[in-house]
Structures are given as C-alpha cells and as structure tokens.
C-alpha atoms as a PDB file:
ATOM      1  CA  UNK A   1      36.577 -24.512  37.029  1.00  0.00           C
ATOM      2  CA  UNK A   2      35.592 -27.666  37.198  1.00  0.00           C
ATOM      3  CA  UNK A   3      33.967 -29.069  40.359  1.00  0.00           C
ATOM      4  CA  UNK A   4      34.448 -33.182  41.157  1.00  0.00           C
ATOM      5  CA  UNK A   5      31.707 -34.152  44.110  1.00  0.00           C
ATOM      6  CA  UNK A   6      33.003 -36.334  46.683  1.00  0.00           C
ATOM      7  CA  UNK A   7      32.122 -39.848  46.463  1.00  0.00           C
ATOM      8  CA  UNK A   8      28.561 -40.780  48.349  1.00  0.00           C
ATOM      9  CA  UNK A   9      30.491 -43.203  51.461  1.00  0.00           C
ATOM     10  CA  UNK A  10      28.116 -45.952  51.005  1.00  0.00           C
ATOM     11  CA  UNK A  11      29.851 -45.787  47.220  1.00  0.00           C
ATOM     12  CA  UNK A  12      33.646 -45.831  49.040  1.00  0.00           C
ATOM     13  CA  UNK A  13      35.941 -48.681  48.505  1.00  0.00           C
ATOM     14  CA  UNK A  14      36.134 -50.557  52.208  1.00  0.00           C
ATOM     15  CA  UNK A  15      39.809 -50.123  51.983  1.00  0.00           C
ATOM     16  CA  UNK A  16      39.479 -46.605  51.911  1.00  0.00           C
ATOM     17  CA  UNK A  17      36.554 -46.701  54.562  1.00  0.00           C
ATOM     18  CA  UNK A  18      39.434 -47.893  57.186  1.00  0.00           C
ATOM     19  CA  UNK A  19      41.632 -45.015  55.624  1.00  0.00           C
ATOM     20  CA  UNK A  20      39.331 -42.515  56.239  1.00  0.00           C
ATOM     21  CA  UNK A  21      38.344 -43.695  59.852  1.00  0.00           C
ATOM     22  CA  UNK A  22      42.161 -43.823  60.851  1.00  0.00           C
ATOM     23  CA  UNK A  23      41.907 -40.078  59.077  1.00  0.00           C
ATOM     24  CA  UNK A  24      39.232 -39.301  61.521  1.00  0.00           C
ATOM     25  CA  UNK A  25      40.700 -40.266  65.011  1.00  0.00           C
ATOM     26  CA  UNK A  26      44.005 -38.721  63.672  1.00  0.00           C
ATOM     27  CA  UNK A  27      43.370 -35.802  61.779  1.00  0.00           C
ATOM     28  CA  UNK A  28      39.747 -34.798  62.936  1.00  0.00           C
ATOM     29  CA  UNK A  29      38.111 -35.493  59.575  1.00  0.00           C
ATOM     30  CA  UNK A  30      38.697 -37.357  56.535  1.00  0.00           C
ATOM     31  CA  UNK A  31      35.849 -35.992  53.877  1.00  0.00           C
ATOM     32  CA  UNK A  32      38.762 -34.884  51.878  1.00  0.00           C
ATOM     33  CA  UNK A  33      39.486 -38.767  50.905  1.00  0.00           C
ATOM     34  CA  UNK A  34      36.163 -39.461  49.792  1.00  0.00           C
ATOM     35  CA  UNK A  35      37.305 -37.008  46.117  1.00  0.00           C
ATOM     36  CA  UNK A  36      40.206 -39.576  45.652  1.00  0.00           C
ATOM     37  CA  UNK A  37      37.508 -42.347  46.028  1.00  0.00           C
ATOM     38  CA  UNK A  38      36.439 -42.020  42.447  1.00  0.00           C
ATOM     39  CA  UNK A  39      39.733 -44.145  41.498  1.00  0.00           C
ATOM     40  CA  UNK A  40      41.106 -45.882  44.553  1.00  0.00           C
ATOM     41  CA  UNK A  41      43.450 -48.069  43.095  1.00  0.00           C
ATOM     42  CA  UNK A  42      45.209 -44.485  42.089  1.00  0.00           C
ATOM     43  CA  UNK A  43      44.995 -43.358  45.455  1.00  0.00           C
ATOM     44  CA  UNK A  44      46.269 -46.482  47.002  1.00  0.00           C
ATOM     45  CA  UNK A  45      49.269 -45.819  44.959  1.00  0.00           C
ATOM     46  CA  UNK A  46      49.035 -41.722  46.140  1.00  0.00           C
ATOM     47  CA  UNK A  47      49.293 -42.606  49.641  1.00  0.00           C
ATOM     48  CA  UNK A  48      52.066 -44.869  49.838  1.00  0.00           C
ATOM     49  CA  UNK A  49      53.871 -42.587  48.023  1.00  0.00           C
ATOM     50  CA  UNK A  50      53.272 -39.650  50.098  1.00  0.00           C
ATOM     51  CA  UNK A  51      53.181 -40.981  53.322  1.00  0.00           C
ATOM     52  CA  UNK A  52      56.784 -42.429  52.606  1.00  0.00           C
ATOM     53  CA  UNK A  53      57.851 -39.288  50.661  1.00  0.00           C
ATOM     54  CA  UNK A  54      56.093 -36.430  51.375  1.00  0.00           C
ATOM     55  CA  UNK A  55      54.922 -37.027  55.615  1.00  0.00           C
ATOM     56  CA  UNK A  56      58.372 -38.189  56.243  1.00  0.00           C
ATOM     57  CA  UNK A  57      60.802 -36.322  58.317  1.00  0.00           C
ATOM     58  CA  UNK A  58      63.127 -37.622  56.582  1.00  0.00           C
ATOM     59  CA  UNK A  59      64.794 -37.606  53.120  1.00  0.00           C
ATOM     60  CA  UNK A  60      61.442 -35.988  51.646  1.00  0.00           C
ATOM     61  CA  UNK A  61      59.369 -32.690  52.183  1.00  0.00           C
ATOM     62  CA  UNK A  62      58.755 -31.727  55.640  1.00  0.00           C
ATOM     63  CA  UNK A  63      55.777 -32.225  57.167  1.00  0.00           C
ATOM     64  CA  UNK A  64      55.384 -28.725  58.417  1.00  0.00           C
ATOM     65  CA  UNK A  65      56.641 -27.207  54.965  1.00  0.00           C
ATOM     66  CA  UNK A  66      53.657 -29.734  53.111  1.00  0.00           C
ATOM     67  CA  UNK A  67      51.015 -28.146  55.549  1.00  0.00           C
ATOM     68  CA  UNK A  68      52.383 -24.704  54.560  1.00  0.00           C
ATOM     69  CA  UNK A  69      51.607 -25.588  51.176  1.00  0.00           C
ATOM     70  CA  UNK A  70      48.462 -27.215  51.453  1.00  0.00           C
ATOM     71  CA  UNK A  71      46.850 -23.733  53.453  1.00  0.00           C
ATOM     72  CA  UNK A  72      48.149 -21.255  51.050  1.00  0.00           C
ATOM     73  CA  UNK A  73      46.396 -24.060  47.945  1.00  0.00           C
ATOM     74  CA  UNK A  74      43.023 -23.564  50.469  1.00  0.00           C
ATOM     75  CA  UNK A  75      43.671 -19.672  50.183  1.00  0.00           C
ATOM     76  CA  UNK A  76      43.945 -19.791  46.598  1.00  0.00           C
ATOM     77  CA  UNK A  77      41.091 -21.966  45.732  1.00  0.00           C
ATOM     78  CA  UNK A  78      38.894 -19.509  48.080  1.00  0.00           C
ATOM     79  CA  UNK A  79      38.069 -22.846  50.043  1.00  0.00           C
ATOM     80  CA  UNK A  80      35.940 -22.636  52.993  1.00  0.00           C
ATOM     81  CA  UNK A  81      36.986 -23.785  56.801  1.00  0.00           C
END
C-alpha cells in the first residue's frame, strides 16, 4: 500500500493552518488535515461539502453513523490510536 506523509506545517496553506487550529480546540487534534494539505484547493472543496452533507443532522449522513464508519476504516487499515 501506498503510504502519503503528512504535509511538514511550516509547508501548510494558512487557510488550512486556521482549519486545523479550529480542529484542535474542537476535536482534540487536527494532524489528520495536514494529508489533505498536499492539494488544498481540493480540500477546500472536501470540506464544504462534508460539513454541509455529511456533519449535518440533517438531510445527509448522520454524524454518529459517519463516526461509525470512520472507526471501523481505522480498524481496517490496522491504524494506531
């Protein structure tokens, strides 16, 4: 399999510097954005779409059901907490 390193965050788009500090006081860590860094116009485009769509209660995938998936993706990929 092919491994992608994260991004170096002096190399991170400022854009997705404030991303990943909102990440931080939210979520407790935001290393995870610093793989999408590599194209961040792409990811721009990622995150509006899934924040609207995918960590929406509303007409799109629940947020509980999205966590679900992203643990049992974790499992799979033998990732380590």
């Amino acid at each position: 399999m092919i491994r992608m390193p994260k991004l170096p965050y002096e190399e991170v788009h400022p854009e997705l510097k404030e991303t990943m500090a909102l990440s931080d006081a939210v979520l407790g860590g935001s290393e995870w954005i610093q793989y999408f860094a590599h194209t961040p116009d792409l990811y721009r485009n990622f995150k509006k779409w899934y924040y609207e769509f995918i960590m929406a209660e509303n007409d799109g995938i629940s947020i509980r059901l999205t966590e679900l998936v992203r643990h049992k993706v974790a499992q799979h990929n033998q990732c380590k907490l």
